[in-house]
Protein backbone atom coordinates (compact mmCIF):
# COMPACT_ATOMS: atom_id res chain seq x y z
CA UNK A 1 7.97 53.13 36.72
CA UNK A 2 9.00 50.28 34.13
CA UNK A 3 5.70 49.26 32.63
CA UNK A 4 2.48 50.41 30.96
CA UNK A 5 -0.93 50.67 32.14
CA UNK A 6 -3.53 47.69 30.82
CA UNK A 7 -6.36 49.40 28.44
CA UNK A 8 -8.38 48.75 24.85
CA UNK A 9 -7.78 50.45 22.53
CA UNK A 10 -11.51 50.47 21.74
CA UNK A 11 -11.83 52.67 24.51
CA UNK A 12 -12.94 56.58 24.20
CA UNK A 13 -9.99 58.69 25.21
CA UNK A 14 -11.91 59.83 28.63
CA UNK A 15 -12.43 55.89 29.33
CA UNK A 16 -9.10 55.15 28.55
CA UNK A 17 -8.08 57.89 31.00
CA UNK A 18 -10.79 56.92 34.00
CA UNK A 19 -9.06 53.71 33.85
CA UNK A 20 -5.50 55.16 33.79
CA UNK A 21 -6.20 57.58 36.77
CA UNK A 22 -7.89 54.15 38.66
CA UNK A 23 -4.15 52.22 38.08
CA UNK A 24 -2.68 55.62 39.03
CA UNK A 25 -4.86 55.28 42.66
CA UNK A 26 -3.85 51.72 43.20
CA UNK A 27 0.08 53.00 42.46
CA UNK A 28 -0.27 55.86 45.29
CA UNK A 29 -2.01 53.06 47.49
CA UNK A 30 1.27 51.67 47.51
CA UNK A 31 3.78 54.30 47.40
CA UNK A 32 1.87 57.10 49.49
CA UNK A 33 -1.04 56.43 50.79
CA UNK A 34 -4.68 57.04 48.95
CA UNK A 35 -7.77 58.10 50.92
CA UNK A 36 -10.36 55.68 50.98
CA UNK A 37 -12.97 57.50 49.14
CA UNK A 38 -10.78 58.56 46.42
CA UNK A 39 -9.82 55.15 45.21
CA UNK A 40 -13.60 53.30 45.57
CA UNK A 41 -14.53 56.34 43.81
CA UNK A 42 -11.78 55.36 40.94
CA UNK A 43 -13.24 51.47 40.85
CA UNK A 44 -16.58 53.17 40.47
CA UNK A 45 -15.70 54.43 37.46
CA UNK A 46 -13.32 52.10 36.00
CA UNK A 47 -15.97 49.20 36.73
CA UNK A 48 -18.40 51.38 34.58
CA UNK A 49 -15.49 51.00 31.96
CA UNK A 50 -15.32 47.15 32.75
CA UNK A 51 -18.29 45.93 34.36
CA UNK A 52 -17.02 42.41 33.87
CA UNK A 53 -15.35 40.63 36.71
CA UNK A 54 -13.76 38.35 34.31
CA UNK A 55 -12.19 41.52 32.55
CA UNK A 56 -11.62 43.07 35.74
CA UNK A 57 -9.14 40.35 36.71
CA UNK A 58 -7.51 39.86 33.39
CA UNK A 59 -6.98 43.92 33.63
CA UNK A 60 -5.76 43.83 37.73
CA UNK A 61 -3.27 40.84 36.58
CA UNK A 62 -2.15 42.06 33.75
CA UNK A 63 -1.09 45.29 35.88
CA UNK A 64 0.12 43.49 38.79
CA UNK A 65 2.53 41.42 36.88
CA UNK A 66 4.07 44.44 35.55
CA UNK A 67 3.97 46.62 38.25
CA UNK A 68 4.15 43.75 41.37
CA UNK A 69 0.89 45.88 42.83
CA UNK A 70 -2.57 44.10 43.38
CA UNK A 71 -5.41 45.80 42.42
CA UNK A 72 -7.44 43.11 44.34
CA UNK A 73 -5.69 43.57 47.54
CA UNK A 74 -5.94 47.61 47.63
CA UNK A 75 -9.68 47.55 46.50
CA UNK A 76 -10.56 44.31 49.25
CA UNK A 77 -8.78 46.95 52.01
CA UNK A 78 -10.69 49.93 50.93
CA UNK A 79 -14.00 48.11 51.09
CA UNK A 80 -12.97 46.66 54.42
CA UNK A 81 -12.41 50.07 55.82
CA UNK A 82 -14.70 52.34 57.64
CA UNK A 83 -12.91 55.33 56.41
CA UNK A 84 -9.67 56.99 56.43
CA UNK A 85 -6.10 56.48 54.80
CA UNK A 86 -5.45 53.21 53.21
CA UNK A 87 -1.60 52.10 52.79
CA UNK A 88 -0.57 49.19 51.27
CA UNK A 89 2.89 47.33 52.70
């Protein structure tokens, strides 16, 4: 991992983390494998951080141009899903 994690620094340190642990989820997505529940359960609480959508997608682009993983793309699955595993290609 060759890049840092999109945040404000006018966050408290337990937001800052929330939203951490949420980039964290969509990274696993990726590389493991996240249950479903687990990760809408990290966008619940980062979107309590950032309840803006135009935030939201200055945060998800920021990360996916450092990181090459879409925030969008693994949170659009996970809603899509009934339940279970969801792994990103």
């Amino acid at each position: 991992m060759n890049y840092t994690y999109p945040f404000d620094t006018s966050w408290s340190k337990e937001e800052i983390i929330d939203v951490v642990q949420f980039f964290s989820l969509i990274e696993r997505a990726y590389e493991k494998g996240i249950d479903r529940d687990i990760l809408l359960a990290g966008y619940r609480k980062f979107k309590h951080i950032v309840p803006a959508k135009s935030e939201e997608k200055r945060y998800f682009q920021e990360f996916e141009k450092d990181s090459g993983y879409s925030c969008y793309q693994v949170v659009k699955m996970a809603r899509d899903s009934e339940s279970g595993l969801i792994k990103m290609r």
